[in-house]
Protein backbone atom coordinates (compact mmCIF):
# COMPACT_ATOMS: atom_id res chain seq x y z
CA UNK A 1 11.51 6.58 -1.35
CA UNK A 2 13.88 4.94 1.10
CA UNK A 3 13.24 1.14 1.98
CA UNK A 4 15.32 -1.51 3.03
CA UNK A 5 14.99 -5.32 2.02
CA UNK A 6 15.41 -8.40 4.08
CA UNK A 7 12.86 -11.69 4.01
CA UNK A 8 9.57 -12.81 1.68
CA UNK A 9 6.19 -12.01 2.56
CA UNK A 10 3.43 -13.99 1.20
CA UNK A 11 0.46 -12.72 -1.21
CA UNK A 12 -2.85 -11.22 -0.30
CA UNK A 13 -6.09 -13.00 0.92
CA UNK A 14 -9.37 -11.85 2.92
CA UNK A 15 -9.82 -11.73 6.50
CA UNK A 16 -12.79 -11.66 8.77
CA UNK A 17 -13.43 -8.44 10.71
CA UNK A 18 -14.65 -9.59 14.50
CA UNK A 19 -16.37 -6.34 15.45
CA UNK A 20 -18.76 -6.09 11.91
CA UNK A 21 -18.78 -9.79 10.84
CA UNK A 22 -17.65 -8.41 6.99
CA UNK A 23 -14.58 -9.54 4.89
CA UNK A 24 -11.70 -7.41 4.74
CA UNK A 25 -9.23 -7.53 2.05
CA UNK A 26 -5.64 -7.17 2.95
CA UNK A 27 -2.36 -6.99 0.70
CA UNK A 28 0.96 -7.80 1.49
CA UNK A 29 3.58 -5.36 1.49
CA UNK A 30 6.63 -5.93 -0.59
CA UNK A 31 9.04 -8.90 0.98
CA UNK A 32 11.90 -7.76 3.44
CA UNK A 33 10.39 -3.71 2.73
CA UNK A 34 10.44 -1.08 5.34
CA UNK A 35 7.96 1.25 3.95
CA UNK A 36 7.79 4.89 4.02
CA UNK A 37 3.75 6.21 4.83
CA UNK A 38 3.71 9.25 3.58
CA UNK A 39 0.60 12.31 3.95
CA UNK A 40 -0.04 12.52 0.34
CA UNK A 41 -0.12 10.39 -3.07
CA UNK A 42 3.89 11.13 -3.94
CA UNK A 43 7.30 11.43 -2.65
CA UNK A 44 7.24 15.27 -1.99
CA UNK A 45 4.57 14.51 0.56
CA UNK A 46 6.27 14.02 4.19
CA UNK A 47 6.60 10.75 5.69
CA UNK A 48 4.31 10.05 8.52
CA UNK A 49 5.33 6.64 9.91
CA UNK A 50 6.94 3.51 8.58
CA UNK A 51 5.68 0.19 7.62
CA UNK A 52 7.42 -2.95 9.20
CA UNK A 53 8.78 -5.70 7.17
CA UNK A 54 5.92 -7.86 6.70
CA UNK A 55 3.24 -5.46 7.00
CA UNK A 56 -0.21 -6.10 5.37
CA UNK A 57 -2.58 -2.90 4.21
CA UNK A 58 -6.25 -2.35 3.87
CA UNK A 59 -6.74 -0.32 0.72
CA UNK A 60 -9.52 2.12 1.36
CA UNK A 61 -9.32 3.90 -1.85
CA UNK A 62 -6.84 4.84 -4.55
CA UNK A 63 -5.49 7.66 -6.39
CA UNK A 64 -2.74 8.83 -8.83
CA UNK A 65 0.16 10.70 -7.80
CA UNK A 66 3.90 10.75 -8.31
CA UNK A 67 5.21 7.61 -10.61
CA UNK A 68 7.42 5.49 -8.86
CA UNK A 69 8.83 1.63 -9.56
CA UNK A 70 9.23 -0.75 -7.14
CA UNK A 71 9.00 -4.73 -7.27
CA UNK A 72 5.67 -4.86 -8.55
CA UNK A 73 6.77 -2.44 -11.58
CA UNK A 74 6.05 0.92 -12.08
CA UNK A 75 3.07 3.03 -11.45
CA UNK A 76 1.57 6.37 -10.57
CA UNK A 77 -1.19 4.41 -7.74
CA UNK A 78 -0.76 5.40 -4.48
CA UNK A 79 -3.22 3.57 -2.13
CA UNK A 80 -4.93 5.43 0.78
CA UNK A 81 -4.73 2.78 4.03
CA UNK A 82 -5.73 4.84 6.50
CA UNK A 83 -6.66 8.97 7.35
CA UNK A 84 -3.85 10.85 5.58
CA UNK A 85 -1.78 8.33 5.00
CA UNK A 86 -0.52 6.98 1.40
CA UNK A 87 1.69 4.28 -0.21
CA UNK A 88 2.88 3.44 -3.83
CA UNK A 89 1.24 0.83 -5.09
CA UNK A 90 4.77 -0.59 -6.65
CA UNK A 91 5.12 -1.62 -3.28
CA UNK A 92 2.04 -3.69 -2.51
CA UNK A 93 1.19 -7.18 -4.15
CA UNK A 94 -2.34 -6.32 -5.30
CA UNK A 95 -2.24 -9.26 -8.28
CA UNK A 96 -2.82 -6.70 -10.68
CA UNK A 97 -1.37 -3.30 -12.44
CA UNK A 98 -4.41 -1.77 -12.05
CA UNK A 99 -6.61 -0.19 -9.92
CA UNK A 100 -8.67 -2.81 -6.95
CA UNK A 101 -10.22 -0.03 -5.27
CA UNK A 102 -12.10 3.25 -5.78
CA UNK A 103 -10.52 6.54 -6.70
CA UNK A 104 -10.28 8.66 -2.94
CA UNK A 105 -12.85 11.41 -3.26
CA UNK A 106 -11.22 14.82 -3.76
């Protein structure tokens, strides 16, 4: 996984959706991280796009794939945030080791 590091990003928090009216959770990437999307839940999967540095994600579900450490330790999450496109969760600040969303339906 190729990344490059620069300046701090701050934690997570929830943000109001305009068009529904319904909290949205977002998490902070990993500070000064350029971060590889990729189209499936490991690092043999091609990337897709590239987070900025200070990018925040919605996490729409969660599954396990390749192991991989980052600054937030190691782990074999990858979080869905959007159609076909995955990140390791050693990447995001989530507060936890664990899972904090459902597993993606197969």
């Amino acid at each position: 996984m190729s990344v490059d590091r620069s300046e701090a990003v701050l934690g997570f928090d929830e943000q109001e959706s305009p068009a529904v009216g319904a909290a949205v959770r977002t998490f902070a990437v990993a500070p000064g991280v350029r971060l590889n999307v990729r189209s499936g839940p490991g690092t043999q999967f091609g990337v897709v796009r590239v987070l900025p540095e200070g990018a925040r994600v919605s996490i729409f579900c969660q599954t396990p794939g390749t192991t991989v450490a980052g600054p937030y330790g190691t782990t074999n999450i990858w979080d869905n945030i959007d159609n076909g496109q995955f990140i390791s969760d050693s990447y995001v600040q989530t507060g936890t080791d664990g899972y904090v969303a459902s597993r993606c339906a197969l």
